[in-house]
N, C-alpha and C. Protein backbone atom coordinates (compact mmCIF):
# COMPACT_ATOMS: atom_id res chain seq x y z
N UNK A 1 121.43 19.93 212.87
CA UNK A 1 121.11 21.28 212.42
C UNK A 1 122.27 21.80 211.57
N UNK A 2 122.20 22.22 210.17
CA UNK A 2 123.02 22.13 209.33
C UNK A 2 123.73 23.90 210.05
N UNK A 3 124.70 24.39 209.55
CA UNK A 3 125.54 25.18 209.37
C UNK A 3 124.85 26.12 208.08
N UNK A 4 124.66 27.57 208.29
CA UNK A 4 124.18 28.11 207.18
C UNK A 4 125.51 28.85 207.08
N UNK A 5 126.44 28.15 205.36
CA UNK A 5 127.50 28.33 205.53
C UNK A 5 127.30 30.17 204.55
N UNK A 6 126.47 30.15 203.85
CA UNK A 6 126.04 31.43 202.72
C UNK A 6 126.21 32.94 203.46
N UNK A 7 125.56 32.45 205.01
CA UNK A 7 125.57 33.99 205.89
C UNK A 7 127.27 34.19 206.53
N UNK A 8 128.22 32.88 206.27
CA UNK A 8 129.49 33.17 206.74
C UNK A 8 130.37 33.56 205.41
N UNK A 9 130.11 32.85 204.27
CA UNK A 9 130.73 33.58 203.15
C UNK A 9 130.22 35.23 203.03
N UNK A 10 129.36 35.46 203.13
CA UNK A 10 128.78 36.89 202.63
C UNK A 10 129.62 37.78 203.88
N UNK A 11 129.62 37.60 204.96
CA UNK A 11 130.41 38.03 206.33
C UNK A 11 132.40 38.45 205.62
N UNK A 12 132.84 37.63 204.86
CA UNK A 12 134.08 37.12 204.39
C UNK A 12 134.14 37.60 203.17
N UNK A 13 133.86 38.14 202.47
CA UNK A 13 133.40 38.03 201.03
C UNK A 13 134.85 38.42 200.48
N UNK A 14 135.41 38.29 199.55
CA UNK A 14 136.42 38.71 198.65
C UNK A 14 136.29 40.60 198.19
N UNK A 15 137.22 41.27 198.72
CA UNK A 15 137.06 42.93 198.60
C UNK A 15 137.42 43.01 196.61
N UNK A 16 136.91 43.77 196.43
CA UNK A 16 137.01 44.18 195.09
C UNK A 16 138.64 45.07 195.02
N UNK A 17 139.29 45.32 194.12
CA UNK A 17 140.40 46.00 193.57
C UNK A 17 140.91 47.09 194.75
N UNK A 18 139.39 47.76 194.12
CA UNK A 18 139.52 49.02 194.78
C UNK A 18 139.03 49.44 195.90
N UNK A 19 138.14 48.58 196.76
CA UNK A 19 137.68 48.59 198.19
C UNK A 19 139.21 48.02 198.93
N UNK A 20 140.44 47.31 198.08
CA UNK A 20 141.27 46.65 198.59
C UNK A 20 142.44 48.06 198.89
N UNK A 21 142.43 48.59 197.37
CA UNK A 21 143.23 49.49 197.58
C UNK A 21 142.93 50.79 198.34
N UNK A 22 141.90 51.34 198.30
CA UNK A 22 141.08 52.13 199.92
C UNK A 22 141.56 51.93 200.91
N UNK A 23 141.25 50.82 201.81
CA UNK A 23 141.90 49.97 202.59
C UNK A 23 143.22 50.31 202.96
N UNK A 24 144.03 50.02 201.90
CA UNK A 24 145.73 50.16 202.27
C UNK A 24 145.97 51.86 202.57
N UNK A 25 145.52 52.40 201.45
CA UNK A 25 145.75 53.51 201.73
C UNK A 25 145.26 54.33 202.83
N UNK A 26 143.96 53.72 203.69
CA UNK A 26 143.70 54.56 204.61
C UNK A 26 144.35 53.99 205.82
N UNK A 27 144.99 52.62 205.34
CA UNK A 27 145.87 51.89 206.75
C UNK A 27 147.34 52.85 206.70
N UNK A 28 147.82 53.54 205.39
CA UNK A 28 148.98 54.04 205.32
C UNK A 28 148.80 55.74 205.90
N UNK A 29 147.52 56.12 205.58
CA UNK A 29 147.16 57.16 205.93
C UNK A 29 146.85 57.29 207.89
N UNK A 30 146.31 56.67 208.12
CA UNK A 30 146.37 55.88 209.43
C UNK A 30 147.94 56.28 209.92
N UNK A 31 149.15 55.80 209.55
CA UNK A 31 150.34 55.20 209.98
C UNK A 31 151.38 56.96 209.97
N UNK A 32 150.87 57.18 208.65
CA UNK A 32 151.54 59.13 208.08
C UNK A 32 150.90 59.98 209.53
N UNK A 33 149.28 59.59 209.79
CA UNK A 33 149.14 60.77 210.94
C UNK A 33 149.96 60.66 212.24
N UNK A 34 149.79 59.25 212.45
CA UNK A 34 150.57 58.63 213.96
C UNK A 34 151.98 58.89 214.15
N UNK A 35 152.61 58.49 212.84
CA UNK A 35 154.12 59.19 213.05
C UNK A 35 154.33 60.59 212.90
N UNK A 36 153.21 61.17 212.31
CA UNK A 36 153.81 63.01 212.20
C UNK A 36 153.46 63.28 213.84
N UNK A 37 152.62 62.80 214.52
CA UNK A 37 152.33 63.25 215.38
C UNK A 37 153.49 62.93 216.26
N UNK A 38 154.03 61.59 216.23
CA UNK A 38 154.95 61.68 217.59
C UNK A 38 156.79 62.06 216.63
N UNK A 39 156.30 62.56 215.82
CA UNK A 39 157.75 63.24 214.90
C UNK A 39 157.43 64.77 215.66
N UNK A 40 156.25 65.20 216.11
CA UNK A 40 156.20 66.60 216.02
C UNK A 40 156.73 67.33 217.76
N UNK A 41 156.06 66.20 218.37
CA UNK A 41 156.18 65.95 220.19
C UNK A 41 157.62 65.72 219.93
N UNK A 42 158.33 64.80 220.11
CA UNK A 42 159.83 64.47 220.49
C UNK A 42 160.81 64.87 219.37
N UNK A 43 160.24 65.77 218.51
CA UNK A 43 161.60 66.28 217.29
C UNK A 43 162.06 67.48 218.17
N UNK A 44 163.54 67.30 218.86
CA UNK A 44 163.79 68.48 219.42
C UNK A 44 164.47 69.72 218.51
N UNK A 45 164.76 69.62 217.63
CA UNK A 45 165.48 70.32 216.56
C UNK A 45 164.32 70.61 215.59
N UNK A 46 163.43 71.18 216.04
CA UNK A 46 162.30 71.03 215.35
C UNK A 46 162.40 72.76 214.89
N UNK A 47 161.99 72.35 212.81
CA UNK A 47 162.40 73.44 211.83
C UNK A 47 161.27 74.75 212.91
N UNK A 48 160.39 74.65 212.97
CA UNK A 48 159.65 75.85 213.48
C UNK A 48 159.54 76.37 214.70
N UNK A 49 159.88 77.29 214.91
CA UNK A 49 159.64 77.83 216.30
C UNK A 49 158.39 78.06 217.07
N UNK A 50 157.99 76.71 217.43
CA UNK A 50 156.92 76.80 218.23
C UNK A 50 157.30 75.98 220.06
N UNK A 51 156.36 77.13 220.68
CA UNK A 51 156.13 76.91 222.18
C UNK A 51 156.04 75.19 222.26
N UNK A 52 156.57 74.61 223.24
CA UNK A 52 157.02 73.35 223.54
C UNK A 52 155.63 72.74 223.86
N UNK A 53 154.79 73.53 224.19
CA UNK A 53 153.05 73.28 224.53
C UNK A 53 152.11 73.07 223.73
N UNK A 54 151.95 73.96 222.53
CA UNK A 54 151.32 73.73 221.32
C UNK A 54 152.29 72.98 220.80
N UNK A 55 153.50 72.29 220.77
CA UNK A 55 153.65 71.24 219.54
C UNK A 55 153.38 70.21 220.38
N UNK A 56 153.42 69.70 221.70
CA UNK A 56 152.91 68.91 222.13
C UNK A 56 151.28 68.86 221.96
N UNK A 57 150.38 69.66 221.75
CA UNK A 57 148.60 69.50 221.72
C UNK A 57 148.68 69.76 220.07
N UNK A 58 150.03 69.83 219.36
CA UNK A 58 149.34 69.86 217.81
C UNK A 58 150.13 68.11 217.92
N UNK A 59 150.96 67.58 218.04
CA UNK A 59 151.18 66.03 217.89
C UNK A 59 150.36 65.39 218.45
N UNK A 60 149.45 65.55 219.64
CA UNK A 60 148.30 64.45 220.09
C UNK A 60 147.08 64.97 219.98
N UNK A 61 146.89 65.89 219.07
CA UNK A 61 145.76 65.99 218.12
C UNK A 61 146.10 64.87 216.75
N UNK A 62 147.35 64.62 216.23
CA UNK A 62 147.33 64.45 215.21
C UNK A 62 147.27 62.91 215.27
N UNK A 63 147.28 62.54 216.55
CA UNK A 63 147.69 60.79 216.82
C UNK A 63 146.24 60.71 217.57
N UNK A 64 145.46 61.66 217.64
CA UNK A 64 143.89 61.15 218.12
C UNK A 64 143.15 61.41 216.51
N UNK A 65 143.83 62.48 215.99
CA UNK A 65 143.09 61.90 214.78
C UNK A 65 143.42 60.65 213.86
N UNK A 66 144.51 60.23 214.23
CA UNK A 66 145.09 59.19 213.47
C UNK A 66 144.36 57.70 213.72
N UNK A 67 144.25 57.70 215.00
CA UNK A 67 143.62 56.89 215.67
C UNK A 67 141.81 57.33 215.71
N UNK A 68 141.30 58.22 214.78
CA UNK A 68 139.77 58.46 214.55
C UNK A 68 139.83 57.63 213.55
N UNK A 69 141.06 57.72 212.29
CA UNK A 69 141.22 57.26 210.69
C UNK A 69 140.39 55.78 211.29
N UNK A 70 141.89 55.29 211.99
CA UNK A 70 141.87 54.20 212.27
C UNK A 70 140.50 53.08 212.34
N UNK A 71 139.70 53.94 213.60
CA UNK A 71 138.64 53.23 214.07
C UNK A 71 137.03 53.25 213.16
N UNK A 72 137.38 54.48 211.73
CA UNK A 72 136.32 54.23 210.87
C UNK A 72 137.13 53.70 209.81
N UNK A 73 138.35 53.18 209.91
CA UNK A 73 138.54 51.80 208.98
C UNK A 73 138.09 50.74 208.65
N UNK A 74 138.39 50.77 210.69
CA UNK A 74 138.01 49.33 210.95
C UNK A 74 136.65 48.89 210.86
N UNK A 75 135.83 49.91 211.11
CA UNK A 75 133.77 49.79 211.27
C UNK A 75 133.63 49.64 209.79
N UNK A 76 134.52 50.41 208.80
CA UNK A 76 134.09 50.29 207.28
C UNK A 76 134.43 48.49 206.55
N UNK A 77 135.81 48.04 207.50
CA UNK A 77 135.97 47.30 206.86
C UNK A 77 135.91 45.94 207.52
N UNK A 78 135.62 45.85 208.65
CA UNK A 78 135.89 44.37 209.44
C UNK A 78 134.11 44.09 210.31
N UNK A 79 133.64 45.63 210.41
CA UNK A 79 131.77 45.28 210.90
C UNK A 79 130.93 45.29 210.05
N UNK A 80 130.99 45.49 208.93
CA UNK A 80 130.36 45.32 207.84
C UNK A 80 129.67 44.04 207.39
């Protein structure tokens, strides 16, 4: 029983330019939310005067959204 190799190339396919460069940038965009978020939690010298409570629920908002980027990256670019 042969191997239908056509349905594993099409699975693999070569990304175009700019589906490539998408990609990076939403992996870099991805990487900008995750570190602002834990820059915002453990920066103790931190420029704004905010309650130690809201900068902790504004940094793990920003690392659950980072990690939302993340997981419609990955569905856009690896389940496809």
């Amino acid at each position: 029983m042969p191997v239908n190799n056509n349905s594993r190339n099409n699975k693999f396919r070569q990304k175009s330019p700019t589906q490539r460069f998408l990609s990076i940038l939403g992996l870099c965009m991805f990487l900008f939310y995750f570190i602002l978020g834990l820059l915002i939690i453990f920066w103790k010298e931190f420029p704004l005067e905010i309650d130690k409570t809201y900068k902790n629920m504004f940094g793990g908002l920003l690392i659950v959204y980072s990690f939302m980027r993340f997981a419609r990256l990955w569905q856009n670019n690896f389940l496809r």
